[in-house]
Protein backbone atom coordinates (compact mmCIF):
# COMPACT_ATOMS: atom_id res chain seq x y z
CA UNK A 1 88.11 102.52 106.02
CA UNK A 2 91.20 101.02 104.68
CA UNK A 3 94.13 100.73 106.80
CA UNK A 4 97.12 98.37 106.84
CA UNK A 5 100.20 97.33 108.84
CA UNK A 6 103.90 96.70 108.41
CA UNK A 7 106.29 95.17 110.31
CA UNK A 8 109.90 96.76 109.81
CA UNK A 9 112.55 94.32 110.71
CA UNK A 10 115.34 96.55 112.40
CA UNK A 11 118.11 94.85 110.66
CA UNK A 12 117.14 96.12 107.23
CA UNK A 13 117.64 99.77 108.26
CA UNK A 14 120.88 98.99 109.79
CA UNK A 15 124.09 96.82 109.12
CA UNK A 16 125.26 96.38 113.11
CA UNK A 17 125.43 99.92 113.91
CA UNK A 18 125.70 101.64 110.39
CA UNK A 19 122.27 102.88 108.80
CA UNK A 20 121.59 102.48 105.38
CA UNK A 21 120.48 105.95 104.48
CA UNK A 22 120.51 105.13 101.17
CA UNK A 23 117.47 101.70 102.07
CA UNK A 24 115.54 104.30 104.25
CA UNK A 25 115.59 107.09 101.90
CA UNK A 26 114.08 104.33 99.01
CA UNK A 27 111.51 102.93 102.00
CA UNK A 28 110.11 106.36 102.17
CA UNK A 29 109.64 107.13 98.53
CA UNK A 30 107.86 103.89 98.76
CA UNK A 31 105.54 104.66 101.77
CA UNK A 32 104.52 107.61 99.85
CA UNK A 33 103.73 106.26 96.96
CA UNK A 34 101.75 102.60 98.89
CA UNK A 35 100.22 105.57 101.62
CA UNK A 36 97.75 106.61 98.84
CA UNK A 37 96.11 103.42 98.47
CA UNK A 38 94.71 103.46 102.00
CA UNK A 39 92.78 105.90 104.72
CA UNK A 40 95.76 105.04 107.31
CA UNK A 41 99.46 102.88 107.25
CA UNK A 42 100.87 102.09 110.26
CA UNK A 43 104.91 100.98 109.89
CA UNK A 44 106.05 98.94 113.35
CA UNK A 45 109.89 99.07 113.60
CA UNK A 46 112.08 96.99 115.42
CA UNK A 47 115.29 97.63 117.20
CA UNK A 48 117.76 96.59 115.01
CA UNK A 49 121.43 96.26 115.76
CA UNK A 50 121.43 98.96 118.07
CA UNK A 51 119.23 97.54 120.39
CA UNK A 52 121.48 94.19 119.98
CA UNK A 53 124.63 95.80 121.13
CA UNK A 54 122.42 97.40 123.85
CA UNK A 55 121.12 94.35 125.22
CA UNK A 56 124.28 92.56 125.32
CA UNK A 57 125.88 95.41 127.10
CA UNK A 58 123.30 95.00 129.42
CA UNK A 59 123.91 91.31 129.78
CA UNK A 60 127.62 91.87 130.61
CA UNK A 61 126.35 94.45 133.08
CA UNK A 62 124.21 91.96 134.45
CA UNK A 63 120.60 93.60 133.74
CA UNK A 64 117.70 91.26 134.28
CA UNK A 65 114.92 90.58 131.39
CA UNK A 66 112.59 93.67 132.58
CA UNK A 67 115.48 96.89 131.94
CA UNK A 68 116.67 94.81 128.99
CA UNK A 69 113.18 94.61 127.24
CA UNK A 70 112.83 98.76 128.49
CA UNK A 71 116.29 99.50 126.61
CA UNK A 72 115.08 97.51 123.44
CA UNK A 73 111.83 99.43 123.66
CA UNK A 74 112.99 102.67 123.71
CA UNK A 75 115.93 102.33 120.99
CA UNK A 76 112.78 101.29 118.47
CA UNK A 77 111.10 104.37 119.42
CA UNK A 78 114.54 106.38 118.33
CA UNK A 79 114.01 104.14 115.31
CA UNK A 80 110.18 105.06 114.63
CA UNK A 81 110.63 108.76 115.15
CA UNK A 82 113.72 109.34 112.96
CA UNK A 83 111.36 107.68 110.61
CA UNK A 84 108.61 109.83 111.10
CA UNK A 85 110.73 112.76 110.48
CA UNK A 86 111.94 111.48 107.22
CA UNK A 87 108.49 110.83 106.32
CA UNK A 88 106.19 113.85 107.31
CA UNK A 89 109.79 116.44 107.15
CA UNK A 90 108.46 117.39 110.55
CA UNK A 91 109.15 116.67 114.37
CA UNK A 92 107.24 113.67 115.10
CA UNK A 93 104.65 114.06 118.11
CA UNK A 94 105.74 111.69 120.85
CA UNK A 95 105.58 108.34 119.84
CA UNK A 96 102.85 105.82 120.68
CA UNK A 97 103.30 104.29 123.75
CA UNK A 98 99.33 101.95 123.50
CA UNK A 99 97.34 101.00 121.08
CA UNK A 100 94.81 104.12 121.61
CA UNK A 101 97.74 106.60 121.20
CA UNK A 102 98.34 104.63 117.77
CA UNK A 103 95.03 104.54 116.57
CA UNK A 104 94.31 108.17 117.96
CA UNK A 105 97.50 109.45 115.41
CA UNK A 106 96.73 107.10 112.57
CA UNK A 107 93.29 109.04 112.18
CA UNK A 108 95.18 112.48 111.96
CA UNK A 109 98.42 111.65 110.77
CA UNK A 110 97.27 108.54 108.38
CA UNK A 111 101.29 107.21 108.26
CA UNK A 112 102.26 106.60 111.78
CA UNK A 113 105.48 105.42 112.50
CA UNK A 114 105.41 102.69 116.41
CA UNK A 115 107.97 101.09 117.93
CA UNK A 116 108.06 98.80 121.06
CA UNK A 117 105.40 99.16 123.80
CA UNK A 118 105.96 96.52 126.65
CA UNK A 119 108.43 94.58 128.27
CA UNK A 120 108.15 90.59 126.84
CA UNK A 121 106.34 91.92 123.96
CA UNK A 122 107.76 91.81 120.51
CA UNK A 123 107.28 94.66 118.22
CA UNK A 124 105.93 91.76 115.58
CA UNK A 125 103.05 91.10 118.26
CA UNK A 126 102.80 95.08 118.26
CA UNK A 127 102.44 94.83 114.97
CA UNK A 128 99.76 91.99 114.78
CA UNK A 129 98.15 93.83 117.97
CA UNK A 130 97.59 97.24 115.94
CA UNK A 131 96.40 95.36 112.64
CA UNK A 132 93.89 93.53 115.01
CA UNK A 133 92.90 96.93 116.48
CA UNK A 134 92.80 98.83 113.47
CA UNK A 135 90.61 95.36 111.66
CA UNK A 136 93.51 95.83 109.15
CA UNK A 137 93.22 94.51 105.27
CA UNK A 138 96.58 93.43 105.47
CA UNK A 139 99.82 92.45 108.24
CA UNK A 140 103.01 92.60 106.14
CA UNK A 141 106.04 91.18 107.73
CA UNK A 142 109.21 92.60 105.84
CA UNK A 143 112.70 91.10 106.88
CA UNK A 144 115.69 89.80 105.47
CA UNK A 145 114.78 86.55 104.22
CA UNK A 146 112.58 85.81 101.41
CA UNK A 147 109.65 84.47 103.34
CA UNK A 148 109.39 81.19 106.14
CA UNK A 149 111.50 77.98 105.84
CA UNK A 150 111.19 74.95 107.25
CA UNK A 151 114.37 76.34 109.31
CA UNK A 152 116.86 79.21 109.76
CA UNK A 153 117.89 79.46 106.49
CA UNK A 154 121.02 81.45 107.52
CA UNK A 155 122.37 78.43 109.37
CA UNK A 156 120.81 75.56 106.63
CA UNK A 157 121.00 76.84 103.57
CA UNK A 158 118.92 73.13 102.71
CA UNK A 159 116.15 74.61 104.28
CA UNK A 160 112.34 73.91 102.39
CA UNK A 161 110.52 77.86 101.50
CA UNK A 162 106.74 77.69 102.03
CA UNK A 163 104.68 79.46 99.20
CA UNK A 164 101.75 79.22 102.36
CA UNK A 165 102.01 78.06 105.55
CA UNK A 166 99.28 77.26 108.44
CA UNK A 167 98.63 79.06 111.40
CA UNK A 168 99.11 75.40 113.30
CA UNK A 169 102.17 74.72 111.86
CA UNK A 170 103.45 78.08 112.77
CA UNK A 171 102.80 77.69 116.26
CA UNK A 172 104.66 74.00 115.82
CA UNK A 173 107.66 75.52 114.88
CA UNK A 174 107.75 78.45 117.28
CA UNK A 175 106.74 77.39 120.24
CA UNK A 176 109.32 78.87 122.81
CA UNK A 177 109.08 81.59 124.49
CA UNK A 178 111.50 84.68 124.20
CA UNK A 179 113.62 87.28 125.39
CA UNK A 180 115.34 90.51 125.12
CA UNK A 181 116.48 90.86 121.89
CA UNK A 182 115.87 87.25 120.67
CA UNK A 183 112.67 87.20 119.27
CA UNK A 184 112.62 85.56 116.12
CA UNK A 185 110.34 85.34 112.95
CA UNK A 186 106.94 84.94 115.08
CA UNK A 187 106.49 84.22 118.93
CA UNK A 188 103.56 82.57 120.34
CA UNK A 189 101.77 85.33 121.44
CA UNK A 190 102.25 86.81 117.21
CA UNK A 191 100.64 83.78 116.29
CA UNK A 192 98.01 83.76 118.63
CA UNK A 193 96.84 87.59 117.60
CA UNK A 194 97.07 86.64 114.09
CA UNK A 195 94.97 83.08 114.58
CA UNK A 196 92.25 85.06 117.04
CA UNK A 197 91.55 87.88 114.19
CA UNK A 198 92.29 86.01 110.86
CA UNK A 199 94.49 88.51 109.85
CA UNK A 200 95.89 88.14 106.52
CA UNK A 201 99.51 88.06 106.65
CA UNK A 202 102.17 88.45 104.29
CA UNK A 203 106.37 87.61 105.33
CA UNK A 204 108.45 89.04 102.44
CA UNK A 205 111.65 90.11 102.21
CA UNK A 206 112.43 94.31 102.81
CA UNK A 207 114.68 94.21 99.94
CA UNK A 208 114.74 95.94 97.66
CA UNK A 209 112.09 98.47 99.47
CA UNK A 210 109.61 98.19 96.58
CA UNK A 211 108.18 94.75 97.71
CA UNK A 212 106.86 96.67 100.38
CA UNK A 213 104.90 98.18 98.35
CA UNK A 214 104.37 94.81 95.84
CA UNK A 215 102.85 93.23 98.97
CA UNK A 216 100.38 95.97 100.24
CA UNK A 217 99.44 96.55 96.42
CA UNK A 218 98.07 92.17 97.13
CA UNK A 219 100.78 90.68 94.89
CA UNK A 220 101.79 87.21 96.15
CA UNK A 221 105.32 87.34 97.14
CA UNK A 222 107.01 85.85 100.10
CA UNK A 223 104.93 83.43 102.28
CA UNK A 224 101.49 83.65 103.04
CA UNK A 225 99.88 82.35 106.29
CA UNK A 226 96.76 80.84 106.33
CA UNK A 227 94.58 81.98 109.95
CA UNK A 228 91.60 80.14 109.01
């Protein structure tokens, strides 16, 4: 069977705390249209802004790491099920809290919509997790930069654009560890799932929605990482 995973970055279905209706309502023509090409789709969001504003709240409130991670969690779950409902046009079921709930809907449902699952765990290593689970053909990362740099391209705009990088080098340049509502591109435990399974992995950019779909269809866009 044919299944495949995306990675949602939060921040391209909102600007702070405004959603772009008019991105998601593209994204899910798009879905629709990549869905047929496989037996099941699984689409991990992230928090987005929301969960930003959350987590500093939290910090000024003085939460620890644990409740922080819990808030972040939960506001991807809003995230995933207001997807699902634009998707199917139906109430979503509750959304997956493991890996076996995931799988379990992706076998009935086919386009499954997941958010976080556990504290200290980004939803990019959810991601990688479920594409390992699911022996996916495909991980795409979609965020708002064209692919991986040598740095932050937001702070240097200098910054070198890999066509392919290595798994190695990718643990090189993320090497720290993370918290609430910092995780960047990849973390190490991301990189590790990805290096384990030799998943083939895609980072594009979200935008426009249709590279989404570019990138599941096997066009070569973005960066490609190399797990073997």
């Amino acid at each position: 069977m044919r299944f495949a995973v995306v990675k949602l970055g939060g921040h391209l279905i909102f600007s702070d705390l405004e959603m772009d209706v008019s991105y998601v309502n593209s994204l899910i023509e798009e879905l629709h249209i990549t869905a047929k090409d496989f037996d099941g789709l699984a689409v991990v969001t992230g928090g987005g802004g929301i969960a930003r504003h959350y987590i500093a709240w939290g910090k000024a409130l003085g939460f620890h790491e644990a409740p922080l991670d819990t808030v972040g969690i939960l506001v991807s779950r809003v995230n995933a099920a207001f997807l699902w409902a634009a998707f199917h046009k139906v109430l979503p079921p509750n959304i997956p809290s493991t890996l076996g709930e995931a799988i379990e809907l992706i076998r009935v449902w086919k386009v499954i919509f997941v958010g976080g699952l556990q504290p200290a765990q980004s939803t990019t290593t959810v991601a990688a997790l479920l594409a390992e689970a699911l022996n996916a053909e495909q991980l795409v990362i979609a965020t708002d930069v064209d692919g991986v740099y040598s740095e932050d391209p937001k702070k240097n705009p200098a910054a070198k654009k890999f066509e392919k990088v290595k798994i190695e080098d990718l643990e090189r340049m993320f090497s720290k560890g993370v918290e609430a509502g910092g995780y960047k591109l990849f973390d190490p435990l991301t990189l590790a799932v990805i290096k384990r399974s030799r998943i083939p992995t895609q980072v594009i950019t979200g935008r426009p929605p249709s590279n989404v779909r570019r990138a599941l269809n096997g066009e070569s866009i973005g960066t490609i990482v190399l797990s073997s």
